[in-house]
PDB file of N, CA and C in Angstrom:
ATOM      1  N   UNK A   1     -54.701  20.126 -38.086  1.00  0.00           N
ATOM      2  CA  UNK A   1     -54.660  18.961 -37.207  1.00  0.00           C
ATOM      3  C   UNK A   1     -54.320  17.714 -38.016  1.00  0.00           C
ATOM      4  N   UNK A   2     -53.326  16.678 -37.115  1.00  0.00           N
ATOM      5  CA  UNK A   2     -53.273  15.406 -37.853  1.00  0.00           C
ATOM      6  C   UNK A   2     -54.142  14.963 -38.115  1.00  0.00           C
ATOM      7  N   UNK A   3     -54.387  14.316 -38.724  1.00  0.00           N
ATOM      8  CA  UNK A   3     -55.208  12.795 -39.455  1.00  0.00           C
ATOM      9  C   UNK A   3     -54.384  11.438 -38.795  1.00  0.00           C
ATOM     10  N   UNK A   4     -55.388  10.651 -37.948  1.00  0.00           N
ATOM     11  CA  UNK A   4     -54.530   9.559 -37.323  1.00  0.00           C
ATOM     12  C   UNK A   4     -54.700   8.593 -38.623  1.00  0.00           C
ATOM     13  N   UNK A   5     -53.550   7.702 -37.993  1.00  0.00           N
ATOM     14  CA  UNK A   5     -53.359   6.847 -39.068  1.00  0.00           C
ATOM     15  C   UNK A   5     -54.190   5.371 -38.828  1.00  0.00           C
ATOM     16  N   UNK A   6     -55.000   4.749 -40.667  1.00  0.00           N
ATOM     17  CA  UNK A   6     -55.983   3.836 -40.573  1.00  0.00           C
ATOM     18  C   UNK A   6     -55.023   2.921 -40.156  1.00  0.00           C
ATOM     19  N   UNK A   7     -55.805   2.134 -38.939  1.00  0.00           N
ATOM     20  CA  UNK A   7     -55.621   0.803 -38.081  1.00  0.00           C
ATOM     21  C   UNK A   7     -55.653  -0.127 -39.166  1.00  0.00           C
ATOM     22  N   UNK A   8     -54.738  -1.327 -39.010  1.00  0.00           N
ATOM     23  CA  UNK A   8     -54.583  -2.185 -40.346  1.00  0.00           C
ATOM     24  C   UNK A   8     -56.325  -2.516 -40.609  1.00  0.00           C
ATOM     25  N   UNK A   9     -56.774  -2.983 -39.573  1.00  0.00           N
ATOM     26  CA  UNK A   9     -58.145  -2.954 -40.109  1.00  0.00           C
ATOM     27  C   UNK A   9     -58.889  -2.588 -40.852  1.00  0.00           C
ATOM     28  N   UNK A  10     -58.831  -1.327 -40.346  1.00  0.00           N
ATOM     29  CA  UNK A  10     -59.386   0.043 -41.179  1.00  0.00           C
ATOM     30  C   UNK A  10     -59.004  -0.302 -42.956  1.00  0.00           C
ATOM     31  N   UNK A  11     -58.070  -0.235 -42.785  1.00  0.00           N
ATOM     32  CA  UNK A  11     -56.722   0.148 -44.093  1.00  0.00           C
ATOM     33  C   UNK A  11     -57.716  -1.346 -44.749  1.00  0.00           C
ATOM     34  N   UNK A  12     -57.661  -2.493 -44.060  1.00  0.00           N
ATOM     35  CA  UNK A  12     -58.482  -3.326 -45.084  1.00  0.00           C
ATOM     36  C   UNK A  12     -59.600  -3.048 -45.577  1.00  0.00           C
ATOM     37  N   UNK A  13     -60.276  -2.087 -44.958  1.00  0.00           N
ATOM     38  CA  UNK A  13     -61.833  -2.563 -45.026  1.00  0.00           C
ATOM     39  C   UNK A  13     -61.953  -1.555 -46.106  1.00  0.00           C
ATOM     40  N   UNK A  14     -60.778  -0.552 -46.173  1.00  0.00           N
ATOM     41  CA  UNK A  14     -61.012   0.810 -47.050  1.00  0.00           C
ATOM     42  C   UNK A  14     -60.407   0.336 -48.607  1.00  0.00           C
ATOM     43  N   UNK A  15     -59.310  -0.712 -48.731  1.00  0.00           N
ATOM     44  CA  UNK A  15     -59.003  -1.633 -49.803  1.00  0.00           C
ATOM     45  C   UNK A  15     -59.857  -1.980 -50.442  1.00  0.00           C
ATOM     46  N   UNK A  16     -60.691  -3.239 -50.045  1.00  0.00           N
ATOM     47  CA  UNK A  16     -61.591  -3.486 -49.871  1.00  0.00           C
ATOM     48  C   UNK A  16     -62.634  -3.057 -51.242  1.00  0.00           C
ATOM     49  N   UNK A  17     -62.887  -1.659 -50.922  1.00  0.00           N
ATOM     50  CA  UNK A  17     -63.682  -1.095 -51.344  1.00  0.00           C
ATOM     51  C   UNK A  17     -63.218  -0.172 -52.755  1.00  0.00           C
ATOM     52  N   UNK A  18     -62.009  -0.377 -52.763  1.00  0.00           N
ATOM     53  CA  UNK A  18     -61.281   0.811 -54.320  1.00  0.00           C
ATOM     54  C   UNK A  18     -61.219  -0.749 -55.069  1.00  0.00           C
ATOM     55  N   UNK A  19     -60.931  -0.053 -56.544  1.00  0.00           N
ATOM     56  CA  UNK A  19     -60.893  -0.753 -57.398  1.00  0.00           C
ATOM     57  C   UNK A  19     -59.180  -0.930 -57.818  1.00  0.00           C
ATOM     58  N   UNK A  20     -58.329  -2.177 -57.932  1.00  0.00           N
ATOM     59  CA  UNK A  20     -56.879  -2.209 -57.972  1.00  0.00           C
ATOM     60  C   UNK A  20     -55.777  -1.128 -57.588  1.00  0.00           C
ATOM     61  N   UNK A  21     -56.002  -0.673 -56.647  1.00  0.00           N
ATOM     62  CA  UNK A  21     -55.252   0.440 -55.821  1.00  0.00           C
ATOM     63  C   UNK A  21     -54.071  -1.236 -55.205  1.00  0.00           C
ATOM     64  N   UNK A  22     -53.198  -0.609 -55.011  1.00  0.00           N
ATOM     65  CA  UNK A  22     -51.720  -1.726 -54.470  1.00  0.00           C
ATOM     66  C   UNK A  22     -51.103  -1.226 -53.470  1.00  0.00           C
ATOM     67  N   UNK A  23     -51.010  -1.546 -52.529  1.00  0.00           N
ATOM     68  CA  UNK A  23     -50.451  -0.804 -51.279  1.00  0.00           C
ATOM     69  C   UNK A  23     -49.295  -1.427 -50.998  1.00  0.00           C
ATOM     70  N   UNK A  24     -48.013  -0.368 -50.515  1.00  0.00           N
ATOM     71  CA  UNK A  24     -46.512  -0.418 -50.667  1.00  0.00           C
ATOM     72  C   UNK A  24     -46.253  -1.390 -49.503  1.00  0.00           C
ATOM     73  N   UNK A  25     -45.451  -2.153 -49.915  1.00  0.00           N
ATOM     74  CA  UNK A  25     -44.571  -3.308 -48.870  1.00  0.00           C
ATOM     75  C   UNK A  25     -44.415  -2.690 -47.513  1.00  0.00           C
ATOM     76  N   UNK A  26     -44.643  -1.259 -47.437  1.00  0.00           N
ATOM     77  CA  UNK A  26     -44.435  -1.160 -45.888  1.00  0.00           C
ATOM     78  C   UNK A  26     -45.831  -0.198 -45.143  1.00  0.00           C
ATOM     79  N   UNK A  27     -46.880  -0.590 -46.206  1.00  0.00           N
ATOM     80  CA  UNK A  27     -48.254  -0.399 -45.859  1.00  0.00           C
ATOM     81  C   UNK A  27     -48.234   1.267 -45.825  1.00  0.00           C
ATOM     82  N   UNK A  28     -47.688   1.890 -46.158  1.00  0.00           N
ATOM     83  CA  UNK A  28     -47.622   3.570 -46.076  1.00  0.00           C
ATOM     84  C   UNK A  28     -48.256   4.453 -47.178  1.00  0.00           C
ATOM     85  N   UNK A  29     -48.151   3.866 -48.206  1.00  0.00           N
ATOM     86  CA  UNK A  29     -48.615   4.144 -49.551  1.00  0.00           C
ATOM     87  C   UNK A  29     -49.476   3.491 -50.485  1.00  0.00           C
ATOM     88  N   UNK A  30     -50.538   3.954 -51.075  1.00  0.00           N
ATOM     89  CA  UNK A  30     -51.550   3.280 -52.283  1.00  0.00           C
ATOM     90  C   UNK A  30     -50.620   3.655 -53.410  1.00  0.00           C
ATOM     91  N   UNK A  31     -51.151   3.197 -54.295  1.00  0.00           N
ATOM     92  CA  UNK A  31     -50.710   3.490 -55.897  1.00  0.00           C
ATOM     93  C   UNK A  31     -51.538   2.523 -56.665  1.00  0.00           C
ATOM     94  N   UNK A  32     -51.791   3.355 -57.688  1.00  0.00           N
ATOM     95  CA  UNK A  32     -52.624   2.893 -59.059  1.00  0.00           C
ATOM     96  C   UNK A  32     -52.081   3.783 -60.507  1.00  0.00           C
ATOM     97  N   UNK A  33     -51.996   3.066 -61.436  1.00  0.00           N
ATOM     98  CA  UNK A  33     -52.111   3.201 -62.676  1.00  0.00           C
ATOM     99  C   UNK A  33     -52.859   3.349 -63.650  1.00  0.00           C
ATOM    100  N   UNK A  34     -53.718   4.146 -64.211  1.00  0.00           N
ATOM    101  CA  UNK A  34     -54.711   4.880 -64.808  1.00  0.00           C
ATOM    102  C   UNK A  34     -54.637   5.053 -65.993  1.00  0.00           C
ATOM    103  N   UNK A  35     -55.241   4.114 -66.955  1.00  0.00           N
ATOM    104  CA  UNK A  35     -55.213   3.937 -68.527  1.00  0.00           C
ATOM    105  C   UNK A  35     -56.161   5.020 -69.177  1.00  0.00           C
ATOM    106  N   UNK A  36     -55.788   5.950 -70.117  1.00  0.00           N
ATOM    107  CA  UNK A  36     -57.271   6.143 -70.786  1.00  0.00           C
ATOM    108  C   UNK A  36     -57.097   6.235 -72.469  1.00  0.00           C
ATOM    109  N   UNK A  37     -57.911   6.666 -72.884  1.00  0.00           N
ATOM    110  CA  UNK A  37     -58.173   6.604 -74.794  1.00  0.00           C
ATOM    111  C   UNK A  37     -56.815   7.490 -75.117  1.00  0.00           C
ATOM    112  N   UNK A  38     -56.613   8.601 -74.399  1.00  0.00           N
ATOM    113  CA  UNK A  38     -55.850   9.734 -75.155  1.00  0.00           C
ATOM    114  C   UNK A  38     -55.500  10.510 -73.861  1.00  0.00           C
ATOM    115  N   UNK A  39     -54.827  11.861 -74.166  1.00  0.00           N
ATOM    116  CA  UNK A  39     -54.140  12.423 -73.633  1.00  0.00           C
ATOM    117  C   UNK A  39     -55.710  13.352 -72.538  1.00  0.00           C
ATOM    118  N   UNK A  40     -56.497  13.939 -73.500  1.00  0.00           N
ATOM    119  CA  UNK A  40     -57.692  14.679 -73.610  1.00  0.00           C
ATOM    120  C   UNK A  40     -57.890  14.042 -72.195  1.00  0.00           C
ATOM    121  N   UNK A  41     -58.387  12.609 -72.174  1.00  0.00           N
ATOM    122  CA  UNK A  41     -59.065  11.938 -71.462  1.00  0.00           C
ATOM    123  C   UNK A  41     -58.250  11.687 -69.812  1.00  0.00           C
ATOM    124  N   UNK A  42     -56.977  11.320 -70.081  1.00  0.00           N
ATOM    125  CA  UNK A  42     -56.611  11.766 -68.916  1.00  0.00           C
ATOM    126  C   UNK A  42     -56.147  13.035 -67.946  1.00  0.00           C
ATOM    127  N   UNK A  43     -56.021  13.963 -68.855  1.00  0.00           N
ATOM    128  CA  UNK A  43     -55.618  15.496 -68.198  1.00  0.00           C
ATOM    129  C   UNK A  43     -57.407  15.797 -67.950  1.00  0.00           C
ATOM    130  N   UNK A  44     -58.330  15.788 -68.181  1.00  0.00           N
ATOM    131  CA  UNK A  44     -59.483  15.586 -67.566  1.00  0.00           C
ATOM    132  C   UNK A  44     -59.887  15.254 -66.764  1.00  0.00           C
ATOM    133  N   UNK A  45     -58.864  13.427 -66.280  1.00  0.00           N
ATOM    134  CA  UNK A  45     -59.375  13.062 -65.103  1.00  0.00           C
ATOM    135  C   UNK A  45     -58.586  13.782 -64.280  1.00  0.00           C
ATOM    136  N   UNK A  46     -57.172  14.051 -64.392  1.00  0.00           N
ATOM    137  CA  UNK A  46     -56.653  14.651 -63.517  1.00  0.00           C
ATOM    138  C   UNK A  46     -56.849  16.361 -63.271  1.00  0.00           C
ATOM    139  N   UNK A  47     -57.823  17.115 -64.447  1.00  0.00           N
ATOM    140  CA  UNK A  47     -58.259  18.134 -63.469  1.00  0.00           C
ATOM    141  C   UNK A  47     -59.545  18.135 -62.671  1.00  0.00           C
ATOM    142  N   UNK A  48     -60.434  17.012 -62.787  1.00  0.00           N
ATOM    143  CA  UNK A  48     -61.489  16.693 -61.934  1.00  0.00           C
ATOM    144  C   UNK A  48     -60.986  16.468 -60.768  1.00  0.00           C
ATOM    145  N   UNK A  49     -59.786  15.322 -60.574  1.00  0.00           N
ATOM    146  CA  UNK A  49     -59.528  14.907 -59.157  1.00  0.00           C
ATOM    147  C   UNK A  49     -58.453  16.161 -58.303  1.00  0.00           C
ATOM    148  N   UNK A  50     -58.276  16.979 -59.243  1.00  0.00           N
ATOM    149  CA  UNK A  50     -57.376  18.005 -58.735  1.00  0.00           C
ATOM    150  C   UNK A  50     -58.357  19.086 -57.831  1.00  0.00           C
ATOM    151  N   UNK A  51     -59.344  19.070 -58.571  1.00  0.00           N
ATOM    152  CA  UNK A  51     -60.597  19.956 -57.664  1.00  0.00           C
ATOM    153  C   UNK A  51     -60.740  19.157 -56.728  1.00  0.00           C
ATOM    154  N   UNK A  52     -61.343  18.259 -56.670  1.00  0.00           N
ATOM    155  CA  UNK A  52     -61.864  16.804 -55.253  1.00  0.00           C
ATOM    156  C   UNK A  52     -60.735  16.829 -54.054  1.00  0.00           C
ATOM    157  N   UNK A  53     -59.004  16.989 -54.800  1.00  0.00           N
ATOM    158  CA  UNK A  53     -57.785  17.278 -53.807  1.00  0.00           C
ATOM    159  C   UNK A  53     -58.065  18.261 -53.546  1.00  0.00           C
ATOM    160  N   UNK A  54     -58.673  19.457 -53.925  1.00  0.00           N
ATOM    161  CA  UNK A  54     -58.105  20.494 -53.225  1.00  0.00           C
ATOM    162  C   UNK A  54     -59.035  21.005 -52.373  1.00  0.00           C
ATOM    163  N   UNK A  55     -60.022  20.051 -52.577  1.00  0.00           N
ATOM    164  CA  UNK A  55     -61.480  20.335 -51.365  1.00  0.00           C
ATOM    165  C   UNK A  55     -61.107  19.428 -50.384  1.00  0.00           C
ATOM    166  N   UNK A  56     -60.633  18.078 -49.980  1.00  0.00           N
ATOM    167  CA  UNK A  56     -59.819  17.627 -49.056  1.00  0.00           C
ATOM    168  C   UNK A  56     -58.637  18.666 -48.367  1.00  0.00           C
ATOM    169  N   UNK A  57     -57.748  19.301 -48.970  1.00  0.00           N
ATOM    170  CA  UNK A  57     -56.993  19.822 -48.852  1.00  0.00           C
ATOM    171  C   UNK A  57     -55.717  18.363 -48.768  1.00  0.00           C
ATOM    172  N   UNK A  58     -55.769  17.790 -49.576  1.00  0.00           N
ATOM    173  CA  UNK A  58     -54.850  16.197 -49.587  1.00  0.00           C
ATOM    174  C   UNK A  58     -54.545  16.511 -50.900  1.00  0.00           C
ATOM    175  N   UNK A  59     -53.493  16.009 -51.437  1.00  0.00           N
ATOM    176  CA  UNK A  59     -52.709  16.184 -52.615  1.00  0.00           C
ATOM    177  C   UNK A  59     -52.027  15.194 -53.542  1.00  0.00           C
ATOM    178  N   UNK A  60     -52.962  14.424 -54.441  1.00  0.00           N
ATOM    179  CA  UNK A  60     -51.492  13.474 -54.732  1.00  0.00           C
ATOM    180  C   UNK A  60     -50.553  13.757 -55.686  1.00  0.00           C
ATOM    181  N   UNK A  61     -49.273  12.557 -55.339  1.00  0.00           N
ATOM    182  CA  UNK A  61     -48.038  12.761 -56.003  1.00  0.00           C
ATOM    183  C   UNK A  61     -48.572  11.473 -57.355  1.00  0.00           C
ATOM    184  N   UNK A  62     -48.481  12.222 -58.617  1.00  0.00           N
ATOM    185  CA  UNK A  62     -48.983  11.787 -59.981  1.00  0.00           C
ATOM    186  C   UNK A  62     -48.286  11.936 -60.548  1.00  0.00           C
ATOM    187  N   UNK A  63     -48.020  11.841 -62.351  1.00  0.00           N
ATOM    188  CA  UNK A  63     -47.271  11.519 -63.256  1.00  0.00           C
ATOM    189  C   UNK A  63     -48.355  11.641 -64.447  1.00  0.00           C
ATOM    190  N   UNK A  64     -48.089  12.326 -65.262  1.00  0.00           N
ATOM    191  CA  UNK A  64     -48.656  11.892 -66.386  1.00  0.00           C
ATOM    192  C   UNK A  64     -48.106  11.677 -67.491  1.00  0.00           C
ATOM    193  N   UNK A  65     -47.959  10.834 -68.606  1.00  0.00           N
ATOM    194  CA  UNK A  65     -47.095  10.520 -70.077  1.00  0.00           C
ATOM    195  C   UNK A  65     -48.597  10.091 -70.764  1.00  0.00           C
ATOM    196  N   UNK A  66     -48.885  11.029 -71.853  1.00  0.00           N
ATOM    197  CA  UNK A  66     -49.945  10.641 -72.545  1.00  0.00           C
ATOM    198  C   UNK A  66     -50.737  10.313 -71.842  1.00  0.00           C
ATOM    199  N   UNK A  67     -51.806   8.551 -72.427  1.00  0.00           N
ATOM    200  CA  UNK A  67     -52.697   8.405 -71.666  1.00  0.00           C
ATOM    201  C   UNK A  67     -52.684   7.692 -70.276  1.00  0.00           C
ATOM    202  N   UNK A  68     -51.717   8.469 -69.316  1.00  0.00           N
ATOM    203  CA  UNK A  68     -51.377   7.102 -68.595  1.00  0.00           C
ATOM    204  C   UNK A  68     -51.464   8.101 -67.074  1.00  0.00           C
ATOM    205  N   UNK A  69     -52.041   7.698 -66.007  1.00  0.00           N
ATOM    206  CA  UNK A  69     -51.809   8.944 -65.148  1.00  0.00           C
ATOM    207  C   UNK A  69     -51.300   7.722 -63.763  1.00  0.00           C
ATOM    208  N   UNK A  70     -49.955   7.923 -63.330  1.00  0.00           N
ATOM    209  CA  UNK A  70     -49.506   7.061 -62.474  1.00  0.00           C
ATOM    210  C   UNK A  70     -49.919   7.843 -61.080  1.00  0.00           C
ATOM    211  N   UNK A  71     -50.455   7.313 -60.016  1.00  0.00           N
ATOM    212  CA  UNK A  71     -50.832   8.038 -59.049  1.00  0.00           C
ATOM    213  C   UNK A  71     -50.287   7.189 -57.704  1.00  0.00           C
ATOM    214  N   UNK A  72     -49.513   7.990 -56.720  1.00  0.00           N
ATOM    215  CA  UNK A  72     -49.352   7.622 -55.567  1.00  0.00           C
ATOM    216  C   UNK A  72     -49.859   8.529 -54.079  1.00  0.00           C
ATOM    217  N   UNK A  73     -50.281   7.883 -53.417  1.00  0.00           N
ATOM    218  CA  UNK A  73     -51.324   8.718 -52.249  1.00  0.00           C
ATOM    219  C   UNK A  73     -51.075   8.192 -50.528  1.00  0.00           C
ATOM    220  N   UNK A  74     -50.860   9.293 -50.298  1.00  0.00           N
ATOM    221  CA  UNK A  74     -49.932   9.198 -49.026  1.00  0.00           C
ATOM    222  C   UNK A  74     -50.153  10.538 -47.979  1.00  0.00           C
ATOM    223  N   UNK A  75     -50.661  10.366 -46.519  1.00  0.00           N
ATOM    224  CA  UNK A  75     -50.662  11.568 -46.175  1.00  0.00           C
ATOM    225  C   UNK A  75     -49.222  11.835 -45.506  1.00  0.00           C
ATOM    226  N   UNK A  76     -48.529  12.608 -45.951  1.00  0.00           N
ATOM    227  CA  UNK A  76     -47.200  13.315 -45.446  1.00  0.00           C
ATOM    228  C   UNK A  76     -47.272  13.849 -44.039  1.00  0.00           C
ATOM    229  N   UNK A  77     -48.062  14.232 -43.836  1.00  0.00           N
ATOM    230  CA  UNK A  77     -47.926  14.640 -42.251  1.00  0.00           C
ATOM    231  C   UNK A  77     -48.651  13.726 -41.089  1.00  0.00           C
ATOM    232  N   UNK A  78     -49.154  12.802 -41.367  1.00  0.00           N
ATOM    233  CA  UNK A  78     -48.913  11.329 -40.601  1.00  0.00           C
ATOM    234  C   UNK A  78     -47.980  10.701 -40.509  1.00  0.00           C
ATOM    235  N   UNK A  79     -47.555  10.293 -42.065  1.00  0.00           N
ATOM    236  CA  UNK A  79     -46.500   9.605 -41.979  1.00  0.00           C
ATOM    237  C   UNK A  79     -47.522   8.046 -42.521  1.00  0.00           C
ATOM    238  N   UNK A  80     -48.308   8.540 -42.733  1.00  0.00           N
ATOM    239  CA  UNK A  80     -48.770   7.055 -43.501  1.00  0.00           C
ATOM    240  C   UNK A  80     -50.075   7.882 -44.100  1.00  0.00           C
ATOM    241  N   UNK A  81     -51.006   5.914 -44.330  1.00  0.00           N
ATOM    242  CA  UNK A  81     -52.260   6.552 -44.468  1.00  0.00           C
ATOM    243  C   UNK A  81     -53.107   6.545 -43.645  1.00  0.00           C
ATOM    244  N   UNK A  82     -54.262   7.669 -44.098  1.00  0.00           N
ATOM    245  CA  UNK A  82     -55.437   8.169 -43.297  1.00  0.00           C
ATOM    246  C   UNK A  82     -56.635   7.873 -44.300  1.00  0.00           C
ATOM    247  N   UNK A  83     -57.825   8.457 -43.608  1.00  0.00           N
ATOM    248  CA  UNK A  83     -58.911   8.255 -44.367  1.00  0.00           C
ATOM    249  C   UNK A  83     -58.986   9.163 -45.431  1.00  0.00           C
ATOM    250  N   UNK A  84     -58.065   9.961 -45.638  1.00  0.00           N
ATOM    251  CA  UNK A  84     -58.195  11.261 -46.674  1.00  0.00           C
ATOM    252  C   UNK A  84     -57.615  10.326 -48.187  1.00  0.00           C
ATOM    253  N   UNK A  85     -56.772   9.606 -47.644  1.00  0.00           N
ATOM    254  CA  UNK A  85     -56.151   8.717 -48.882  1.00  0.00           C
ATOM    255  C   UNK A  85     -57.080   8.036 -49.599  1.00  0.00           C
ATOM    256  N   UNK A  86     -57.759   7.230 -48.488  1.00  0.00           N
ATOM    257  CA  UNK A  86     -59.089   6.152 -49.017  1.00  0.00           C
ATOM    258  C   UNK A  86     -60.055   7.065 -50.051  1.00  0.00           C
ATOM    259  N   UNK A  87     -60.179   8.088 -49.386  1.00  0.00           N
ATOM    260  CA  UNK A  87     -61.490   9.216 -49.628  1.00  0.00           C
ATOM    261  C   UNK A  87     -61.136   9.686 -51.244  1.00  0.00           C
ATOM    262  N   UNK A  88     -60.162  10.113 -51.619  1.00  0.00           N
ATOM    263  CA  UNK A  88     -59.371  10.544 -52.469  1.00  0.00           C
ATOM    264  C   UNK A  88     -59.177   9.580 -53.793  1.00  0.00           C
ATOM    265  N   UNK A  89     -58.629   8.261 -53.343  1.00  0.00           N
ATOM    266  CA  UNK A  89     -58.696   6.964 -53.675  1.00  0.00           C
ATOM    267  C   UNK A  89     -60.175   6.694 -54.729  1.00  0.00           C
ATOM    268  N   UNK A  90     -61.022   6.748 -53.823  1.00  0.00           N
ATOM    269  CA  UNK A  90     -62.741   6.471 -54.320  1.00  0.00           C
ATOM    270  C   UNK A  90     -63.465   7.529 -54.950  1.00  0.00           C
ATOM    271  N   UNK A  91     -62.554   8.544 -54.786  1.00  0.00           N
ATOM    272  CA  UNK A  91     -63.074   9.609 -55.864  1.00  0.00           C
ATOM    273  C   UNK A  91     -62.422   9.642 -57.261  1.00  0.00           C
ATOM    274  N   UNK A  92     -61.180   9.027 -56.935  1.00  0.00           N
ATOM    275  CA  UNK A  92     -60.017   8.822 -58.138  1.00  0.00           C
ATOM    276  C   UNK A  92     -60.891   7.982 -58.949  1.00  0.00           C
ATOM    277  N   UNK A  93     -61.175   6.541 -58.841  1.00  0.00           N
ATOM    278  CA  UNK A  93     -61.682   5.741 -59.321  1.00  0.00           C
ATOM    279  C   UNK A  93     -63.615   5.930 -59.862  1.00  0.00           C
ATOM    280  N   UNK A  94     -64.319   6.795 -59.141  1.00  0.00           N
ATOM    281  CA  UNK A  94     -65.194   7.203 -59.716  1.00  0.00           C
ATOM    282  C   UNK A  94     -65.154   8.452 -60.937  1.00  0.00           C
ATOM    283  N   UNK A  95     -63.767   9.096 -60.694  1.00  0.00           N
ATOM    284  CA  UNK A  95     -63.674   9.905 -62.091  1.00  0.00           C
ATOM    285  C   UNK A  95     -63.140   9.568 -62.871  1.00  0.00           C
ATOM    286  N   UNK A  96     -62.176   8.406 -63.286  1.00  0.00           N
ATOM    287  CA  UNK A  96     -61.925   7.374 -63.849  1.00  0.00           C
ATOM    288  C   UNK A  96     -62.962   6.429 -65.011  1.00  0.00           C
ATOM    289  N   UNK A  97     -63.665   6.114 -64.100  1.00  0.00           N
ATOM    290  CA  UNK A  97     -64.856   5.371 -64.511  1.00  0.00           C
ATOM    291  C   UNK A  97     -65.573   5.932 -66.145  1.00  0.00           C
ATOM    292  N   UNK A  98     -66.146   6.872 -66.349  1.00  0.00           N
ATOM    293  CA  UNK A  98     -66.528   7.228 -67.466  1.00  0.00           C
ATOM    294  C   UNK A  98     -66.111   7.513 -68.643  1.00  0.00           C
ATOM    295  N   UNK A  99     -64.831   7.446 -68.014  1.00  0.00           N
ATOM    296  CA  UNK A  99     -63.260   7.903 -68.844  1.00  0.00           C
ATOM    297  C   UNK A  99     -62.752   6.825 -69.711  1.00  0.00           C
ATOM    298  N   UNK A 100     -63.156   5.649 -68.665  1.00  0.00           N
ATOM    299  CA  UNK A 100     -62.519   4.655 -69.069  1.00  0.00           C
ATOM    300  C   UNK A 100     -62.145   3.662 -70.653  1.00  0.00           C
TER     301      UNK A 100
END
């Protein structure tokens, strides 16, 4: 089943609440940029949040070069975002956190 898409409201109040997430000029997409010590440290965060995606069943489109994990989050079968993004989003940034 779809995921309806967050009411600009919504979409603020869920901003709001992440830590420098940037949302695309045509409000469809988050993205953040993810610093860490070393390579170790970010292929870590990204197999923590890879478990957290795959218990959503939501997926993001990432990048990694060394310590750097570029992340963009978008539900594809809306066609924008949903709360799975936000959700995803705030888990990103809490596995982040210790890393940091």
């Amino acid at each position: 089943m779809r995921d309806p898409l967050l009411s600009p409201e919504e979409l603020a109040e869920g901003l709001a609440e992440l830590d420098d997430w940037h949302l695309s000029e045509d409000s469809l997409k988050l993205s953040k940029r993810f610093r860490f010590s070393d390579f170790r440290q970010a292929f870590g965060f990204m197999t923590e949040c890879a478990l957290y995606a795959e218990k959503l069943d939501h997926h993001p489109e990432w990048s990694n070069v060394y310590s750097r994990v570029d992340v963009t989050l978008t539900t594809h079968d809306a066609g924008g975002l949903t709360v799975r993004d936000i959700k995803l989003a705030r888990a990103m940034d809490a596995a982040a956190a210790p890393r940091g």
